[in-house]
Each structure stands twice: as structure tokens, then as C-alpha cells.
C-alpha atoms as a PDB file:
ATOM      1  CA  UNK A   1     -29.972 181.927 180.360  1.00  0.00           C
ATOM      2  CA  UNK A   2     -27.985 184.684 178.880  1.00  0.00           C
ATOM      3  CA  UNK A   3     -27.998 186.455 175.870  1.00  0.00           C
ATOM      4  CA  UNK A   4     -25.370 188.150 173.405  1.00  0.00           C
ATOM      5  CA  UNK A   5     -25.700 190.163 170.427  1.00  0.00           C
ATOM      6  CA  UNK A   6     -24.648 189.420 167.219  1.00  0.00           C
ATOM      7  CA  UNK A   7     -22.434 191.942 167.118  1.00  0.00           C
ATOM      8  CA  UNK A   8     -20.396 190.699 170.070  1.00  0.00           C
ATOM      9  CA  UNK A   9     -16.699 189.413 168.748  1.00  0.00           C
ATOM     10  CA  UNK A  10     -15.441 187.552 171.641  1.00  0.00           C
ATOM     11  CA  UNK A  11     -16.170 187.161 175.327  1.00  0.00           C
ATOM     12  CA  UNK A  12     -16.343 185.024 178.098  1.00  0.00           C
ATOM     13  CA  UNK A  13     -19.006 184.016 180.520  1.00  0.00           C
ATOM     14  CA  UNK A  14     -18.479 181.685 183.538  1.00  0.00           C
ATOM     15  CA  UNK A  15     -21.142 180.254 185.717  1.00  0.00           C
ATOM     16  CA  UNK A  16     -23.791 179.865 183.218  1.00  0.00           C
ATOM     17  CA  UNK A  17     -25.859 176.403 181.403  1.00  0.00           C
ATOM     18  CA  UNK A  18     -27.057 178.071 178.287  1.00  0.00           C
ATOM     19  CA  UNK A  19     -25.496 180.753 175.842  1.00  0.00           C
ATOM     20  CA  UNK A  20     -27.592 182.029 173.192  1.00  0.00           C
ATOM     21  CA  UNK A  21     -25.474 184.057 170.192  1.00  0.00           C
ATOM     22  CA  UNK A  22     -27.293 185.166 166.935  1.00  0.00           C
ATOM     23  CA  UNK A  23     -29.900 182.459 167.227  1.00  0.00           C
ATOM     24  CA  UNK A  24     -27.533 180.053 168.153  1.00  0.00           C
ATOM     25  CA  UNK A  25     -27.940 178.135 171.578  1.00  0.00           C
ATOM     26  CA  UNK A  26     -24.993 176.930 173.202  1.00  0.00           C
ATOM     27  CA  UNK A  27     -25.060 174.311 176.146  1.00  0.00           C
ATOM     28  CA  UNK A  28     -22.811 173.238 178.467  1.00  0.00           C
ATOM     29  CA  UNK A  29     -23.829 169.965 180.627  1.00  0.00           C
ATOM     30  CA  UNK A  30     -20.846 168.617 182.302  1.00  0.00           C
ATOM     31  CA  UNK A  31     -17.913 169.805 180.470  1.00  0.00           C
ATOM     32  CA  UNK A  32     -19.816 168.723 177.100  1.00  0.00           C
ATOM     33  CA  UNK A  33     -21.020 171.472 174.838  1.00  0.00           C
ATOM     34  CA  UNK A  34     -24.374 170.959 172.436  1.00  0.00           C
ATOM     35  CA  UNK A  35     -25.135 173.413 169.353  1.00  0.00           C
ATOM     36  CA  UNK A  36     -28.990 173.834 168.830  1.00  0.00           C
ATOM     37  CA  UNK A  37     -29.866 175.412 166.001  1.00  0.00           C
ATOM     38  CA  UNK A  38     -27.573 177.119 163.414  1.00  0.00           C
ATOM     39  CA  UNK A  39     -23.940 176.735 162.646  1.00  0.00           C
ATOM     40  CA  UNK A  40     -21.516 178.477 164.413  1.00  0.00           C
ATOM     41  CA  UNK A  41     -18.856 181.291 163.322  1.00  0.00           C
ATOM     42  CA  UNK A  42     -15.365 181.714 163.761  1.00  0.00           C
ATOM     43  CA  UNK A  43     -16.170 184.732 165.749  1.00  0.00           C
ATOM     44  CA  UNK A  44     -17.727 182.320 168.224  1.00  0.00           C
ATOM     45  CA  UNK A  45     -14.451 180.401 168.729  1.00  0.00           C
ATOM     46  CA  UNK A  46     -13.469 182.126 172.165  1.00  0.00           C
ATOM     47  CA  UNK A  47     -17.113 181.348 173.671  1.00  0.00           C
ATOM     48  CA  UNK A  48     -16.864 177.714 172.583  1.00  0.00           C
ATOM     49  CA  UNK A  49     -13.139 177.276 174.105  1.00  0.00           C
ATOM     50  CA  UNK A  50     -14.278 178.848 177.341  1.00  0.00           C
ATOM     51  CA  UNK A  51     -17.140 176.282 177.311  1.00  0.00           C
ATOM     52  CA  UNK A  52     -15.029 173.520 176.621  1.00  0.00           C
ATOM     53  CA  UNK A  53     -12.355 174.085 179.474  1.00  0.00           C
ATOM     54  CA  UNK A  54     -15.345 174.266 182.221  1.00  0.00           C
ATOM     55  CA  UNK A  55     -12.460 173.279 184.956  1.00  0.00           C
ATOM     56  CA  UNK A  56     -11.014 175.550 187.381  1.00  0.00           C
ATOM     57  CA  UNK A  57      -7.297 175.679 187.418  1.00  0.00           C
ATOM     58  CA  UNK A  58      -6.196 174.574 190.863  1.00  0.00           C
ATOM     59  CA  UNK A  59      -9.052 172.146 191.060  1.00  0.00           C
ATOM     60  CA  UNK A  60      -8.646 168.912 192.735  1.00  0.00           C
ATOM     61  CA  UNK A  61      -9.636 165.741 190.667  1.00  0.00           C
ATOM     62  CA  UNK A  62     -11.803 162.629 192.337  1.00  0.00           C
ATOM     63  CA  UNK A  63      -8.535 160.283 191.511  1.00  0.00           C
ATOM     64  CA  UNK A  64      -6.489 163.248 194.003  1.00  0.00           C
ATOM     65  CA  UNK A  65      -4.841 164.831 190.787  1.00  0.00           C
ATOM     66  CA  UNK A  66      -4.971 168.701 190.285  1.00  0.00           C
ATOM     67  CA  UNK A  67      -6.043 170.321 187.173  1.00  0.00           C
ATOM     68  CA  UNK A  68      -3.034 172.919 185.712  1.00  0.00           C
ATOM     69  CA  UNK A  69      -4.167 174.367 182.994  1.00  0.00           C
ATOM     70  CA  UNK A  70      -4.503 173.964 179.098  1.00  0.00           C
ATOM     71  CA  UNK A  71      -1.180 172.849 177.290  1.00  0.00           C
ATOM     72  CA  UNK A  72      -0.209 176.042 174.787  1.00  0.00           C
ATOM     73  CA  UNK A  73      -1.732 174.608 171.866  1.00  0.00           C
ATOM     74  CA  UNK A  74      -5.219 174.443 173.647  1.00  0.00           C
ATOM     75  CA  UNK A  75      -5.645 170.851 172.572  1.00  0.00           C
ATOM     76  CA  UNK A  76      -4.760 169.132 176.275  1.00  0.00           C
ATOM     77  CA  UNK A  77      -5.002 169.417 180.025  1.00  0.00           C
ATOM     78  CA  UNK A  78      -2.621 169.359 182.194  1.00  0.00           C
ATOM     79  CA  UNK A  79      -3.358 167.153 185.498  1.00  0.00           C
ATOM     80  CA  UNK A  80      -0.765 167.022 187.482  1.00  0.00           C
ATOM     81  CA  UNK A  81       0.031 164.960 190.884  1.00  0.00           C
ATOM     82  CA  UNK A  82      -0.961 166.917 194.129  1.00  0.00           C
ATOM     83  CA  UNK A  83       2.721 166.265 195.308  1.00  0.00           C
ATOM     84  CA  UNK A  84       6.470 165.539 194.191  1.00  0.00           C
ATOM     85  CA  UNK A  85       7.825 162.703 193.025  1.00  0.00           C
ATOM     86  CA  UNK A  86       8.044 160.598 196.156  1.00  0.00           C
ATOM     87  CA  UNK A  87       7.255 163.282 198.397  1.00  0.00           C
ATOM     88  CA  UNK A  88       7.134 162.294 202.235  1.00  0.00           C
ATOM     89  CA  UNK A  89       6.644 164.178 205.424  1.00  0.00           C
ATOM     90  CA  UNK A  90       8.757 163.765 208.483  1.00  0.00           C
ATOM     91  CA  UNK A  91       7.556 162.371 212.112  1.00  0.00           C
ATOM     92  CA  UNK A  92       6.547 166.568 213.014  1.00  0.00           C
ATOM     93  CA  UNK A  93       4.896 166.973 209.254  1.00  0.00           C
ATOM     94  CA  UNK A  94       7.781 169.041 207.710  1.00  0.00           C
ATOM     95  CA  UNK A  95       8.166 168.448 203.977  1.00  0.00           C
ATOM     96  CA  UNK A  96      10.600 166.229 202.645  1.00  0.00           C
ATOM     97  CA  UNK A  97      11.850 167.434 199.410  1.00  0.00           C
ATOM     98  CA  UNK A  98      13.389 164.398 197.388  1.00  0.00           C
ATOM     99  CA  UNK A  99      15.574 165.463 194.243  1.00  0.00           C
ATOM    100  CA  UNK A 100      16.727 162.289 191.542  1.00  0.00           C
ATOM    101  CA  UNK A 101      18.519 162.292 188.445  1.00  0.00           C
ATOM    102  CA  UNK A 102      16.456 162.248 185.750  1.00  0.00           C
ATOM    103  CA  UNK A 103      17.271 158.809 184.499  1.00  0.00           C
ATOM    104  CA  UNK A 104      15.909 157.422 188.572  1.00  0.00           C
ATOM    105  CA  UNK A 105      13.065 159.821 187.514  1.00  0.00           C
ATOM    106  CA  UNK A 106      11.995 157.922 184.167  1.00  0.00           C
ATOM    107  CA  UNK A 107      12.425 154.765 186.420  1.00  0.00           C
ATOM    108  CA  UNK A 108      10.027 155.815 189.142  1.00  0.00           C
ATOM    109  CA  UNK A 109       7.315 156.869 186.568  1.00  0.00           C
ATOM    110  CA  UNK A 110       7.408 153.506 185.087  1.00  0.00           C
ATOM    111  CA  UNK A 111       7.186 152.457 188.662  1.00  0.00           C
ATOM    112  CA  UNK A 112       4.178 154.525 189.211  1.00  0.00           C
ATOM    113  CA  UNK A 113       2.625 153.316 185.863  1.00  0.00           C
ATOM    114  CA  UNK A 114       3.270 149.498 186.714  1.00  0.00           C
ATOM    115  CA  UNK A 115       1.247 147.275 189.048  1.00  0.00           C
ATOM    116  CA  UNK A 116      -1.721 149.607 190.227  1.00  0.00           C
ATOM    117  CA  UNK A 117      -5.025 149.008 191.775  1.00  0.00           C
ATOM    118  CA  UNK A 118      -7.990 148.278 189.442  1.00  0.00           C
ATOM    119  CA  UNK A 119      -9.303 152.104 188.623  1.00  0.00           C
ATOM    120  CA  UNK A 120      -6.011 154.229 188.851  1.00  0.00           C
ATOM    121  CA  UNK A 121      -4.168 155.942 186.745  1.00  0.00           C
ATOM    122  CA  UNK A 122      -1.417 154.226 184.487  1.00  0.00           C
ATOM    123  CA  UNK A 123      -0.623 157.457 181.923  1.00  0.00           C
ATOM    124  CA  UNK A 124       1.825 159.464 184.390  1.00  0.00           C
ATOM    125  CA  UNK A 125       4.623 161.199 182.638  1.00  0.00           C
ATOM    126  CA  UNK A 126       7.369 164.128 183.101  1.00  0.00           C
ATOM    127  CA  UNK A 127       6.112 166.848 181.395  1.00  0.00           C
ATOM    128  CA  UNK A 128       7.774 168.930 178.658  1.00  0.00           C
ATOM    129  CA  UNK A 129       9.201 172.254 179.102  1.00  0.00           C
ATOM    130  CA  UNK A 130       6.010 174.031 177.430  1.00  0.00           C
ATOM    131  CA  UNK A 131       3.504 171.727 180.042  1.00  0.00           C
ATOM    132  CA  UNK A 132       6.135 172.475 183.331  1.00  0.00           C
ATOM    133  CA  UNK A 133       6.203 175.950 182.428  1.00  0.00           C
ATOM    134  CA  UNK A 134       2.200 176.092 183.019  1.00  0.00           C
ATOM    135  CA  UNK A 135       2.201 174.817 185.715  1.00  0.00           C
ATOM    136  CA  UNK A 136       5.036 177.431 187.067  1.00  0.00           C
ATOM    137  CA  UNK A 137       2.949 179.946 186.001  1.00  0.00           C
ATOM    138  CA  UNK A 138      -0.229 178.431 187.778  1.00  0.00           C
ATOM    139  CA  UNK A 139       1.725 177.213 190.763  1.00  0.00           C
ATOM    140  CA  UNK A 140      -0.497 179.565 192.962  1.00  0.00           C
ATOM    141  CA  UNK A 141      -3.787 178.353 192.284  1.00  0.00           C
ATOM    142  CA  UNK A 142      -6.341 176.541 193.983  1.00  0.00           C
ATOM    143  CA  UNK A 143      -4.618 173.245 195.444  1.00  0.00           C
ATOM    144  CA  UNK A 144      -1.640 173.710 193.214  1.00  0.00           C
ATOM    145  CA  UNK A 145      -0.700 176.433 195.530  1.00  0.00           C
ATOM    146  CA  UNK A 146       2.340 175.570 198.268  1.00  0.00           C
ATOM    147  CA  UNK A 147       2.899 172.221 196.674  1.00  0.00           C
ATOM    148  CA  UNK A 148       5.983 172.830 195.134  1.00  0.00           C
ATOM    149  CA  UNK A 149       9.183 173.257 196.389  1.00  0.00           C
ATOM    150  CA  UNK A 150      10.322 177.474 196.155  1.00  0.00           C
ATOM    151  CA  UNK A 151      12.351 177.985 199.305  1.00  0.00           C
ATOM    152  CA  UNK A 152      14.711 175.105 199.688  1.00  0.00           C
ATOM    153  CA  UNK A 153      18.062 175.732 198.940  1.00  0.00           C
ATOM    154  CA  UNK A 154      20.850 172.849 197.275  1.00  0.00           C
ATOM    155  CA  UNK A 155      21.798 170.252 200.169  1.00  0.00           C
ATOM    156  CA  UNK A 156      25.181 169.995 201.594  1.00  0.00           C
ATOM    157  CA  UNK A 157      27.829 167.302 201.269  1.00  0.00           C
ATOM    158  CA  UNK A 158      29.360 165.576 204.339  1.00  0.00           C
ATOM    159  CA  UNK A 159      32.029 167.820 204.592  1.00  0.00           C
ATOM    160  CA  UNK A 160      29.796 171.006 204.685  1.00  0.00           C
ATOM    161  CA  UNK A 161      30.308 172.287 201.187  1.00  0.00           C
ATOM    162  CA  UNK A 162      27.471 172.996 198.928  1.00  0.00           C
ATOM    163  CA  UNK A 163      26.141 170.063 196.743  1.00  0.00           C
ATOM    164  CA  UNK A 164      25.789 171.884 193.336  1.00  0.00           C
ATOM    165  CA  UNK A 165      24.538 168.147 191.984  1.00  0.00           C
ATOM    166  CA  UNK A 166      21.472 168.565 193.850  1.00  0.00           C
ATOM    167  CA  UNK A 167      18.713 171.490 193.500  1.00  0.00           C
ATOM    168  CA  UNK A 168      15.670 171.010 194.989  1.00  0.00           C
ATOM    169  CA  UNK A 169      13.512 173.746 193.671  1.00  0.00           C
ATOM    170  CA  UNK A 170      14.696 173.064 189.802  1.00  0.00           C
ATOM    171  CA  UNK A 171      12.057 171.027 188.266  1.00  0.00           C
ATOM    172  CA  UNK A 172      12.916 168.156 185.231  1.00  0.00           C
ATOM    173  CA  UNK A 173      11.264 168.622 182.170  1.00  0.00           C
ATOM    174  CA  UNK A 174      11.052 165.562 179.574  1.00  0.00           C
ATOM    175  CA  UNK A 175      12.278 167.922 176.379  1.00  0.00           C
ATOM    176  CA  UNK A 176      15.929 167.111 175.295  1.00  0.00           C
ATOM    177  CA  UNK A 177      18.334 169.975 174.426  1.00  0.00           C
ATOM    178  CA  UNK A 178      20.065 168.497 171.235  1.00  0.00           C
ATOM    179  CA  UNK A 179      23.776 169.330 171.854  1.00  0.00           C
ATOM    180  CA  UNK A 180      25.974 166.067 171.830  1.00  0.00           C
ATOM    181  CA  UNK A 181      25.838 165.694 175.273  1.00  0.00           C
ATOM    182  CA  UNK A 182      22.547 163.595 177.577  1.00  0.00           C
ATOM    183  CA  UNK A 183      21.051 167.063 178.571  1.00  0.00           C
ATOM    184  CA  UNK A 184      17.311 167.619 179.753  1.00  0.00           C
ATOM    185  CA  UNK A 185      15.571 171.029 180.234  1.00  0.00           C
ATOM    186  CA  UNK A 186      14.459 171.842 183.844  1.00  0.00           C
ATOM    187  CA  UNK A 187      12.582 175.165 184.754  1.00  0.00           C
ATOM    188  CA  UNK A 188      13.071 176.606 188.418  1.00  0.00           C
ATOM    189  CA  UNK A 189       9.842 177.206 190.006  1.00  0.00           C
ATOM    190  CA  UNK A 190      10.960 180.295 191.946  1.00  0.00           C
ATOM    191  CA  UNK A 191      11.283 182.861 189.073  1.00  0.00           C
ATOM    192  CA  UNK A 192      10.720 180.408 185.849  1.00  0.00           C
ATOM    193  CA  UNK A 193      14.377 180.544 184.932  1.00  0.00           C
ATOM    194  CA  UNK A 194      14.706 177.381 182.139  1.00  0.00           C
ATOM    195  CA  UNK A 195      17.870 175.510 182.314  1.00  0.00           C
ATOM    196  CA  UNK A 196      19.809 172.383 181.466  1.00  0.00           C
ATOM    197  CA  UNK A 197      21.337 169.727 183.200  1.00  0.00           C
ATOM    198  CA  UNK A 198      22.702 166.234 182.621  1.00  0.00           C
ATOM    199  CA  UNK A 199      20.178 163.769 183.117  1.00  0.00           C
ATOM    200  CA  UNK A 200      22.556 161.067 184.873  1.00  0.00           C
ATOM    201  CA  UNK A 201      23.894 163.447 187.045  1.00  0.00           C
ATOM    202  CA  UNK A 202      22.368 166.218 188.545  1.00  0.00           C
ATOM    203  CA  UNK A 203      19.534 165.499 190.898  1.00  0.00           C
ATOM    204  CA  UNK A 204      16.153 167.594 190.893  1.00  0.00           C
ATOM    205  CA  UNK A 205      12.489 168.115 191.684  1.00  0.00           C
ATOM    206  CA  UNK A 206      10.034 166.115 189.094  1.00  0.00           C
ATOM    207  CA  UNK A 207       6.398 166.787 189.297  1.00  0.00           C
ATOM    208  CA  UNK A 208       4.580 163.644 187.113  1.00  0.00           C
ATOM    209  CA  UNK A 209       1.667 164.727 184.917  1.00  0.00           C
ATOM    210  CA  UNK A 210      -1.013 163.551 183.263  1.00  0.00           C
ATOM    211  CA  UNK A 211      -2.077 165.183 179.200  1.00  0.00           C
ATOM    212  CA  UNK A 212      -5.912 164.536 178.485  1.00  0.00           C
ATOM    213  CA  UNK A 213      -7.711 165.387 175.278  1.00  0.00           C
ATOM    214  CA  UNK A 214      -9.522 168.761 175.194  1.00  0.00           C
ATOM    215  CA  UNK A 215     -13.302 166.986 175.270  1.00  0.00           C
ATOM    216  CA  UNK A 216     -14.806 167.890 171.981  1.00  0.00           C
ATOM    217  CA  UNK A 217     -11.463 168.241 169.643  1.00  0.00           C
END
């Protein structure tokens, strides 16, 4: 049990069951929070959120899914698959890397979504810029970390030249850019640099998702 002064404005406490705050008992069993006693004040808010997103980010999920992070607003979480998009590894275990357009990309989700065993997940989506851009920033953590694709550089055509149509480490993003022309925002998970690209063109990275309520909003 831990206790807090009135006076106390904001702070966060990890590891603990019980919080008591200016007669107020806060208590977190499972990721669900109970208020004993009292009614609670604004100046509680950051205590409450902290209670309310008990997961670590990096943390890998029963169904194999790996917990990003919070979506800006604070009202979702982000779980995202522990892989790419039909990620494979060769005969001697070295990644395989496989970049679509974003149109095959929609396809394959709905693929993903359709015809699964009793139990699994059916709610798998391409993320927004504001949800892919968490997960750049949380890329390192826990059993996020070395899953996505940093190092590989765009493939080659048959003649030896650079294939500018495909980029590996550039990640597809389901927010449109609204310019006349079938454009989707990516993000490029070595620095964070946010781009465009045609959608029934250019072939990249896409990392499906999962949004779940905030428990308790």
C-alpha cells in the first residue's frame, strides 16, 4: 500500500495494488481500476491514466500480438503483429522482407481478417500515420525491438539498377493525403521521416495493427 499527500499534483507509481490519495483508495486488479470512498479530482487524472494503461510497452500478448503503446488521444492501444505483413524466413533463418503496394496490402488484411480459427483475431488493420508513428517511436521496446525492417536498402531490378518502386524499410500508413492523386502516407522506420507514395504503385513494408478501447473510458 502506498500513500500520497493531498498536496501531491501529479505522479506516477508502477508496481503497486492500492493507491491511497486524500482519503481516496485507488485499486488496480487486472488492468481494472475501483474508487473506494470519495470522488476523485482532476488533479488525480495522471494517477488514474497510469492505472488504467497497466501494460508494458513491448509486451507480448497471449494471442502472439505486441502491445505499442497508447494512440495520441489516450483513448486506444495499439497491438500490433509481432512481424510484417507476410514475413518469412529463409532455409538459414535470414529475414525475408516482403514490400506490396498498398492496394495488395488492403487485400491481404482482408485476407487475414477472413476465414480464421475459432478464438483469433478478425479486427487487423493498417494503422494511421498518428498509430505507425508510435510504434516508430517504440520500435525498441520489449519484443517490438528488431522486428522491423531498418537496414535493408530498395531491391534491384534485373538489369542491376535500383528499384525506386520498392522500399523496404518505408512503412504504409492507412491516412490519405488529399491531393487529386491515390496517395497514402508512409513513415520510414529508420529516422521517422513521413512521406507519400501512390498506393497502386510503390511497394512497401506494412505492419497490421490492432486499436482496443482504453478499459474504463
Amino acid at each position: 500500500m502506498t500513500e500520497a499527500s493531498k498536496d501531491t499534483k501529479s505522479f506516477l507509481i508502477e508496481n503497486v495494488k492500492e493507491i491511497i490519495v486524500g482519503g481516496i483508495t485507488i485499486k488496480v486488479d487486472g488492468g481494472d481500476v475501483k474508487v473506494i470512498g470519495g470522488k476523485l479530482a482532476p488533479a488525480n487524472d495522471t494517477a488514474i491514466k497510469a492505472a488504467k494503461d497497466a501494460l508494458e510497452i513491448g509486451q507480448r500478448m497471449y494471442d502472439g500480438s505486441v502491445y505499442g503503446g497508447l494512440t495520441p488521444d489516450g483513448k486506444y492501444q495499439i497491438f500490433a503483429k509481432e512481424e510484417d505483413l507476410d514475413f518469412t524466413k529463409s532455409f538459414h533463418g535470414v529475414p525475408q522482407y516482403v514490400t506490396m503496394t498498398f492496394n495488395d496490402a488492403v487485400k491481404r488484411i482482408k485476407d487475414l481478417n477472413t476465414d480464421v480459427p475459432f478464438g483469433a483475431r478478425k479486427d487487423w488493420q493498417i494503422g494511421s500515420l498518428e498509430v505507425m508513428q508510435v510504434l516508430q517511436k517504440n520500435m525498441d521496446k520489449g519484443y517490438l525491438k528488431d522486428t522491423f525492417n531498418t537496414f535493408d536498402n530498395p531491391g534491384f531490378k534485373a538489369n542491376g539498377q535500383t528499384d525506386y518502386d520498392n522500399w523496404p524499410t518505408v512503412y504504409w500508413t492507412s491516412t490519405e493525403r488529399n491531393n487529386g492523386m491515390p496517395n497514402m502516407y508512409d513513415i520510414d522506420f529508420r529516422g521517422g521521416r513521413v512521406s507519400w507514395h501512390l498506393k497502386d504503385r510503390i511497394k512497401q513494408a506494412c505492419r497490421p495493427v490492432r486499436l482496443v478501447p482504453v478499459p474504463g473510458l
